[in-house]
Protein backbone atom coordinates (compact mmCIF):
# COMPACT_ATOMS: atom_id res chain seq x y z
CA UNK A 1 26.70 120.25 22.91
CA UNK A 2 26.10 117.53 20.33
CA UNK A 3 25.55 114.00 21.04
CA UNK A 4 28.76 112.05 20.70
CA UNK A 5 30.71 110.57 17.31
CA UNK A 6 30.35 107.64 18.17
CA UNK A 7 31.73 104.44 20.51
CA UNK A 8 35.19 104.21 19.33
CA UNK A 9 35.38 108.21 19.41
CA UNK A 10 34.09 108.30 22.78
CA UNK A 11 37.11 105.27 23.90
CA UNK A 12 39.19 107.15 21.98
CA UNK A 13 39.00 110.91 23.35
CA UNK A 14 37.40 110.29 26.89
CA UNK A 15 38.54 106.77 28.31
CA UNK A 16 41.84 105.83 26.60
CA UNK A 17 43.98 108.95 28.36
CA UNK A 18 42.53 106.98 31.50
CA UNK A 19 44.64 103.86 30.34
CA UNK A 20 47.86 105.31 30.85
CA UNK A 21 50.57 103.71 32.50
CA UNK A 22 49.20 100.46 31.86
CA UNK A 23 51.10 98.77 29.40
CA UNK A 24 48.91 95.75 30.09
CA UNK A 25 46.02 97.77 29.01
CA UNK A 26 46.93 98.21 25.04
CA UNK A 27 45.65 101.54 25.23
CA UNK A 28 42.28 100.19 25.34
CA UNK A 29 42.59 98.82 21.75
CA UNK A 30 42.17 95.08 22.47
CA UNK A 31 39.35 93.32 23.85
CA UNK A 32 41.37 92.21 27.06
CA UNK A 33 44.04 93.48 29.76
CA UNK A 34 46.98 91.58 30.16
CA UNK A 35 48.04 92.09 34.62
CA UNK A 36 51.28 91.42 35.87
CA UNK A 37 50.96 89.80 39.77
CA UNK A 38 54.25 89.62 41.40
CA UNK A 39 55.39 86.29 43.01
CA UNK A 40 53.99 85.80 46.50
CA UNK A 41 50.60 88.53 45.76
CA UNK A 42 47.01 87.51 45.14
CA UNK A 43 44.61 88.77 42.93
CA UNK A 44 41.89 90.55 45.22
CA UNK A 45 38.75 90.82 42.70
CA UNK A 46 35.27 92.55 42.97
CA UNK A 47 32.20 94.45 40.88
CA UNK A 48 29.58 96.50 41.37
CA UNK A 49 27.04 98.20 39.60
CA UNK A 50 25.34 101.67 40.04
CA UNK A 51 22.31 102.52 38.40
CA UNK A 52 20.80 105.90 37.40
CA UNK A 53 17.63 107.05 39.78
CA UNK A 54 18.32 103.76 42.27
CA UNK A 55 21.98 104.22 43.77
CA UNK A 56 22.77 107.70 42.38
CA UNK A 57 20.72 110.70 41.79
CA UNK A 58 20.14 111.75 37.74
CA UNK A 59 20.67 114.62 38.24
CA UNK A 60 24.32 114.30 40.49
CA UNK A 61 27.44 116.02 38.97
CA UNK A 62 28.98 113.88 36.38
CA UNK A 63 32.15 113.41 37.87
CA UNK A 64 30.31 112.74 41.73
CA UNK A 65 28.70 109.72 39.78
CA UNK A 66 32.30 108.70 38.51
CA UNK A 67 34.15 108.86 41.72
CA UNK A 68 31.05 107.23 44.15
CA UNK A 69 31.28 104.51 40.95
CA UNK A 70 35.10 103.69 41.66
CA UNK A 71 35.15 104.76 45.34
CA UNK A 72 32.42 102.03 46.34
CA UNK A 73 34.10 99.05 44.82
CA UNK A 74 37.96 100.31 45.89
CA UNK A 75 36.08 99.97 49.29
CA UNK A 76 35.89 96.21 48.53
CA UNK A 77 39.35 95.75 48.06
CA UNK A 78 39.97 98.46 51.50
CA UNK A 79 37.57 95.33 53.41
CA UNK A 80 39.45 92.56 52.33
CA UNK A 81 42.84 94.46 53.07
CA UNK A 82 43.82 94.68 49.51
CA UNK A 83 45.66 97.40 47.76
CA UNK A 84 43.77 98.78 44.66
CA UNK A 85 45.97 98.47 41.47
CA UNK A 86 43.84 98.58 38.35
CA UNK A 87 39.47 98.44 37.05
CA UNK A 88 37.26 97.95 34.33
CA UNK A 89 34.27 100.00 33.55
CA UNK A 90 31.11 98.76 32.10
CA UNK A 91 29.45 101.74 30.96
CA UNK A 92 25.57 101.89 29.58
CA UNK A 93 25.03 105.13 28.47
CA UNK A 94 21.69 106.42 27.57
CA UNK A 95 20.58 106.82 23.66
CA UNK A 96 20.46 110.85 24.70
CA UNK A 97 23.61 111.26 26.93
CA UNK A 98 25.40 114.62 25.92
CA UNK A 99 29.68 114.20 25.47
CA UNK A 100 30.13 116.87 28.01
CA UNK A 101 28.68 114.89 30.63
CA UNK A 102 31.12 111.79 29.72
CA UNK A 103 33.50 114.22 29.70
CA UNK A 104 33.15 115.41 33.24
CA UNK A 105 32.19 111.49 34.16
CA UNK A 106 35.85 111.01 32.76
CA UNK A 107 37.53 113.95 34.08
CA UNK A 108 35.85 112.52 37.85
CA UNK A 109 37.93 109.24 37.40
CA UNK A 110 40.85 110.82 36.22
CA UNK A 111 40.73 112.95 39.63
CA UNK A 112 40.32 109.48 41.90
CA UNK A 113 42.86 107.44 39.97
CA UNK A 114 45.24 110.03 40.66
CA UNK A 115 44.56 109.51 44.41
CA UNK A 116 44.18 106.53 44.88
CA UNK A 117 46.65 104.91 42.60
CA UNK A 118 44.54 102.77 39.83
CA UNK A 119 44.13 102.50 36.06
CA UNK A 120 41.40 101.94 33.73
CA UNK A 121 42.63 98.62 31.64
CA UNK A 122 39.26 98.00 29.49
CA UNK A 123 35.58 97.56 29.91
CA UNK A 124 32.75 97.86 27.66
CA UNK A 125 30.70 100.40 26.30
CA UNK A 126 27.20 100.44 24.86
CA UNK A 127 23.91 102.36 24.73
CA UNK A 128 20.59 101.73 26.51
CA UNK A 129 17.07 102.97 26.50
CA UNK A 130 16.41 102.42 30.26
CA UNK A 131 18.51 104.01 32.80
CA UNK A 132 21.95 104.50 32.79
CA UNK A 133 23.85 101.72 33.87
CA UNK A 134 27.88 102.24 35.23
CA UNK A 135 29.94 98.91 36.31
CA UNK A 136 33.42 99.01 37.93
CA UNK A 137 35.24 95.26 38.27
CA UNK A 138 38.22 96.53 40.71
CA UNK A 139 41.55 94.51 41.06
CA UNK A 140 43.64 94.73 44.22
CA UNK A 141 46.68 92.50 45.55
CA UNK A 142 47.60 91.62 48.96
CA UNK A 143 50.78 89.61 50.21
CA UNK A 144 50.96 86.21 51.18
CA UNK A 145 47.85 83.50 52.19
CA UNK A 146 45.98 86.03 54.90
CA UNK A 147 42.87 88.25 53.60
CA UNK A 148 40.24 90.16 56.05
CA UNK A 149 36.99 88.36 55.35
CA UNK A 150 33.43 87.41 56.96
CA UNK A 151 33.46 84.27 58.51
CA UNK A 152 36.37 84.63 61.23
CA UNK A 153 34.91 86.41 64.40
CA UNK A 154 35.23 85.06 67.66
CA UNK A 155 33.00 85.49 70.50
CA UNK A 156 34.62 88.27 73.03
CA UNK A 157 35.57 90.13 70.04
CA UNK A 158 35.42 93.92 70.28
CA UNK A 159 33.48 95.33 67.22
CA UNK A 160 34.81 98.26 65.67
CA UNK A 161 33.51 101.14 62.80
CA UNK A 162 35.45 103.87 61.52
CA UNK A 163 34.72 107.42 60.42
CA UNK A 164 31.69 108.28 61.18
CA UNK A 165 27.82 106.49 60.31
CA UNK A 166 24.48 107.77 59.31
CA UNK A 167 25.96 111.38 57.01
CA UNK A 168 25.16 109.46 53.64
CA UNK A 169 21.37 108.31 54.48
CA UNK A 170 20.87 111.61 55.92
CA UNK A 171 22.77 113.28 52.80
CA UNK A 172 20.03 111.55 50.43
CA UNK A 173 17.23 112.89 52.39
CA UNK A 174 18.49 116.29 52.62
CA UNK A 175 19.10 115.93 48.57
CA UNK A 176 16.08 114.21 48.37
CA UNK A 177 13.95 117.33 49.96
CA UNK A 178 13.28 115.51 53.26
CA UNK A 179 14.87 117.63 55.11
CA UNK A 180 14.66 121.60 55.68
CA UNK A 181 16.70 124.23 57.98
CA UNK A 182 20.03 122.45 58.14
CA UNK A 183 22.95 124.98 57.93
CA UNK A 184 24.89 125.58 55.24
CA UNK A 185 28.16 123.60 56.37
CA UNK A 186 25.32 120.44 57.21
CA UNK A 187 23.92 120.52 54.02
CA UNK A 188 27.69 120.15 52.43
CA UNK A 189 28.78 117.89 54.58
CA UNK A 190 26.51 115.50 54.16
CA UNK A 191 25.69 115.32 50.53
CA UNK A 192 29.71 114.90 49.88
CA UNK A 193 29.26 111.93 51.98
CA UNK A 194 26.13 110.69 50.06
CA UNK A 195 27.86 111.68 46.64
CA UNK A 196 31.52 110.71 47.51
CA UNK A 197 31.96 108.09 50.52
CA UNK A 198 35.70 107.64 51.77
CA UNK A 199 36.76 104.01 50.89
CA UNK A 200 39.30 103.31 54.25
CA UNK A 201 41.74 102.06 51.85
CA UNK A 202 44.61 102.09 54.00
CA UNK A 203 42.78 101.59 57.07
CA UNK A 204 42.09 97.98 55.31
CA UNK A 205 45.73 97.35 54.32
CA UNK A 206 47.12 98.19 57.86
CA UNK A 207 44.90 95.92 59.48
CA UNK A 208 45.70 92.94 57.25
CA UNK A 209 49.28 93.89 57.59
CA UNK A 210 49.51 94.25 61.48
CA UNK A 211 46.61 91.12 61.96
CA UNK A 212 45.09 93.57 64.01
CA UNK A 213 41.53 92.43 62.69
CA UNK A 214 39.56 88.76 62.64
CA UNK A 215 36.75 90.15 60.13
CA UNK A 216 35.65 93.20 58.45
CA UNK A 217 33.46 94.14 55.34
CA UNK A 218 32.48 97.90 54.47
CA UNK A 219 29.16 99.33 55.98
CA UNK A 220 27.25 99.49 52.50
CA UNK A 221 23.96 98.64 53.27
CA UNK A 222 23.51 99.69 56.74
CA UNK A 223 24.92 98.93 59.83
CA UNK A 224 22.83 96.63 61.42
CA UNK A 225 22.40 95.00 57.91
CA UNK A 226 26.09 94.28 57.75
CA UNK A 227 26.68 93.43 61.01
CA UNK A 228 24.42 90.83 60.62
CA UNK A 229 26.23 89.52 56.92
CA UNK A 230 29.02 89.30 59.70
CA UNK A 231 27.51 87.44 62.40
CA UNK A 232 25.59 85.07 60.16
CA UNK A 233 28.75 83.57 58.30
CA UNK A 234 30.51 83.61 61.54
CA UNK A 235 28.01 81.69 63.32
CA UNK A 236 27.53 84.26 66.38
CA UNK A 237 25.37 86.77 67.88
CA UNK A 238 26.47 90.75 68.98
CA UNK A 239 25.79 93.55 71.40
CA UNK A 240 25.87 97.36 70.20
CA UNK A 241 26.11 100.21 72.44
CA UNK A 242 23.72 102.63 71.04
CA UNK A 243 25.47 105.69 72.70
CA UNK A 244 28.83 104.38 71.24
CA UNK A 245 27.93 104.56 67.66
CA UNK A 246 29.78 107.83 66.42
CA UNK A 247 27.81 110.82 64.54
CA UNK A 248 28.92 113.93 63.14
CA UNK A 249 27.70 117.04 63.94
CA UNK A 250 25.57 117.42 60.74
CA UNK A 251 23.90 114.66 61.08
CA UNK A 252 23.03 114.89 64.64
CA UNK A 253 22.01 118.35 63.43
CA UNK A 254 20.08 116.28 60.47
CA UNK A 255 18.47 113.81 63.36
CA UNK A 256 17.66 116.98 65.41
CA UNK A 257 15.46 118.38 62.57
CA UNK A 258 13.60 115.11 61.48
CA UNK A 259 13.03 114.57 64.79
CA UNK A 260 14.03 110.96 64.05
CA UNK A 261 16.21 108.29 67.07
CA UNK A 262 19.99 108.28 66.70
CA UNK A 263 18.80 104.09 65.74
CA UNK A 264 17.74 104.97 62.42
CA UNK A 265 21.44 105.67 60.67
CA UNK A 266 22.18 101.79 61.72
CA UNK A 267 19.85 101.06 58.77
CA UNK A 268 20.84 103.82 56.09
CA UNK A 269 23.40 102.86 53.58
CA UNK A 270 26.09 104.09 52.06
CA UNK A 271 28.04 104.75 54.78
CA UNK A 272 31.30 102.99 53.27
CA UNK A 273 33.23 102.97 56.61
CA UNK A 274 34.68 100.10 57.53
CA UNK A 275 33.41 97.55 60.31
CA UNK A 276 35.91 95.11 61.93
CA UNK A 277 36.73 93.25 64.98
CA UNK A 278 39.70 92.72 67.23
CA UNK A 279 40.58 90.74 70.29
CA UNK A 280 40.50 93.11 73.19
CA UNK A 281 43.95 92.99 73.86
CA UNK A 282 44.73 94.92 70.43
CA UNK A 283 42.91 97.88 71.91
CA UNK A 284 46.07 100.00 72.07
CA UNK A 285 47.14 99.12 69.01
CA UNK A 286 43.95 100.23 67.12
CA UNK A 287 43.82 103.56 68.83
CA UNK A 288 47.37 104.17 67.49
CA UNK A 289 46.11 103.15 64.47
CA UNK A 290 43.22 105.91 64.55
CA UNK A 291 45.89 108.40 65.48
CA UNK A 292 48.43 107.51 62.69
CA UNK A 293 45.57 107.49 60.03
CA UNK A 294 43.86 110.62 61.81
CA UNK A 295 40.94 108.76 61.51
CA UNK A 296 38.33 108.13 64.01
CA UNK A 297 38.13 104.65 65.24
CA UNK A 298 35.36 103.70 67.99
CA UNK A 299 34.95 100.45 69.76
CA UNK A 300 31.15 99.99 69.07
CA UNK A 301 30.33 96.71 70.98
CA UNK A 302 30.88 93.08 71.51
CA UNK A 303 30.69 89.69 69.96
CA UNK A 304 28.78 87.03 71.81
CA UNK A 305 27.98 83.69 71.76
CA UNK A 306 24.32 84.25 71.70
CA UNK A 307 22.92 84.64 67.84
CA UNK A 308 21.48 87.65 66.69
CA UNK A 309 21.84 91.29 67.15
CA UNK A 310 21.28 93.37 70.29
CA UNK A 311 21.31 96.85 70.42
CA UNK A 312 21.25 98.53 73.92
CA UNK A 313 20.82 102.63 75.00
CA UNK A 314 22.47 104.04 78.21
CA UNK A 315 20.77 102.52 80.57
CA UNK A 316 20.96 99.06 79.23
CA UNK A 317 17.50 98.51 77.62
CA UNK A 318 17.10 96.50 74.64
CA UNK A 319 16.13 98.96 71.68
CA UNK A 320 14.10 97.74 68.46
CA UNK A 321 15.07 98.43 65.39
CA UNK A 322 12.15 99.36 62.61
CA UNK A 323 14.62 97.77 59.57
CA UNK A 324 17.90 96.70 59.48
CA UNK A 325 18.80 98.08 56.21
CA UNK A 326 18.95 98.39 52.35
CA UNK A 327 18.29 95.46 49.66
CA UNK A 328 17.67 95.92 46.34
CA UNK A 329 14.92 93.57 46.02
């Protein structure tokens, strides 16, 4: 297929259809969105930025690339309890991208705006020798003065992750080649959850609407990594029950065959599950919540007065960690 028209072409055919609704978004013919905010909502805002060969594969399905793009910043808003409304894409498309790849890209966020609810309302295309290049800026609202956020755990907490941790790290090294022998339904499994994480979207809203949680963020670097973003603006220390932290069968299948420590999926990434705490009186409540959301909840450990991080195994020994995560430096 030949190389596309050109930019406005490209706005035109591929990323204007994504537009609609939006009458604040012009049809993508101005240079800015106009958004409406009711009285009494807030503007939840965040970005991120995937890049070709570092955060996705090159060669991942087009429209893979274009949901993990909008799914890992709609997992922002899910952390602060916002609901998604509306994004921008920033798109940097290499000098020999093909249009049927930005068609499938397209055709991926079409699919994901659909279920979760957004619109495209502008952004900014251009070309680039180096890698490709994909930014989302996602807007969310929530009600009233109360967000989820960082800095608000309390020592005695109970520390919380949903889903499940450690499919997406061991997804990459299956993709990667790193691992051989897993079974078919493994191999799936966990590359959807490398390629496409779950953002807990309305995991995050219920638990700014019920106050069932003092903090949360989304588990993007790593577990441990996070967890300690958490306990460092917080001013506190934790204690994780290594036989607590839930795994799915694939990737205990995936552990199995490296012949790696359950330990080491507390420092993969892109895990996108949320990680929150609660008073321990709101245990009932949050195991209603799991059931309501049919979504696996676990009670993980404890926050302390003591800084820093311990992680324990069954018998109560302390267990080292080799890292505690990604960074991109």
């Amino acid at each position: 297929m030949p190389r596309i028209a050109g930019e406005f072409a490209l706005i035109e055919r591929y990323l204007a259809p994504l537009s609609v609704p939006s009458e604040g978004a012009f049809g993508l013919k101005n240079d800015a969105a106009v958004l409406d905010i009711a009285a009494g909502d807030r503007l939840v805002a965040t970005v991120d930025s995937l890049v070709a060969g570092r955060h996705f594969l090159p060669d991942d399905p087009p429209d893979s690339v274009a949901r993990k793009l909008l799914r890992v910043s709609l997992s922002d808003l899910a952390a602060m309890g916002a609901e998604p409304v509306s994004y921008l894409l920033a798109a940097s498309w290499p000098l020999d991208i093909e249009e049927e790849w930005i068609a499938v890209f397209c055709q991926g966020l079409a699919a994901d705006q659909a279920t979760f609810g957004v619109t495209l309302v502008g952004g900014d295309t251009t070309a680039t020798p180096g890698p490709m290049t994909l930014t989302v800026t996602a807007f969310g609202r929530v009600r009233g003065t109360r967000v989820l956020d960082r800095a608000s755990l309390h020592p005695g907490d109970d520390l919380y992750v949903s889903g499940t941790v450690g499919d997406a790290f061991l997804g990459l090294r299956y993709l990667q080649g790193g691992i051989d022998g897993l079974t078919k339904t493994a191999r799936e499994r966990l590359a959807e959850r490398y390629r496409c994480p779950e953002p807990r979207v309305a995991l995050g809203q219920a638990l700014l609407e019920r106050g069932l949680a003092t903090a949360a963020l989304d588990v993007s670097d790593g577990l441990a990594a996070d967890l300690g973003h958490l306990l460092t603006a917080s001013g506190v220390g934790a204690v994780l029950r290594l036989q607590d932290i839930p795994l799915s069968g694939p990737a205990e299948e995936g552990l199995a065959l490296l012949g790696e420590p359950p330990e080491v999926v507390l420092s993969g990434g892109d895990d996108y599950e949320l990680l929150f705490a609660a008073a321990p009186e709101r245990l009932a409540e949050i195991a209603d919540l799991s059931r309501e959301l049919s979504l696996p909840i676990t009670r993980i450990g404890e926050v302390c007065v003591e800084a820093g991080l311990s992680l324990l195994d069954a018998e109560q020994n302390p267990v080292a960690l080799k890292s505690t995560g990604w960074t991109h430096f």
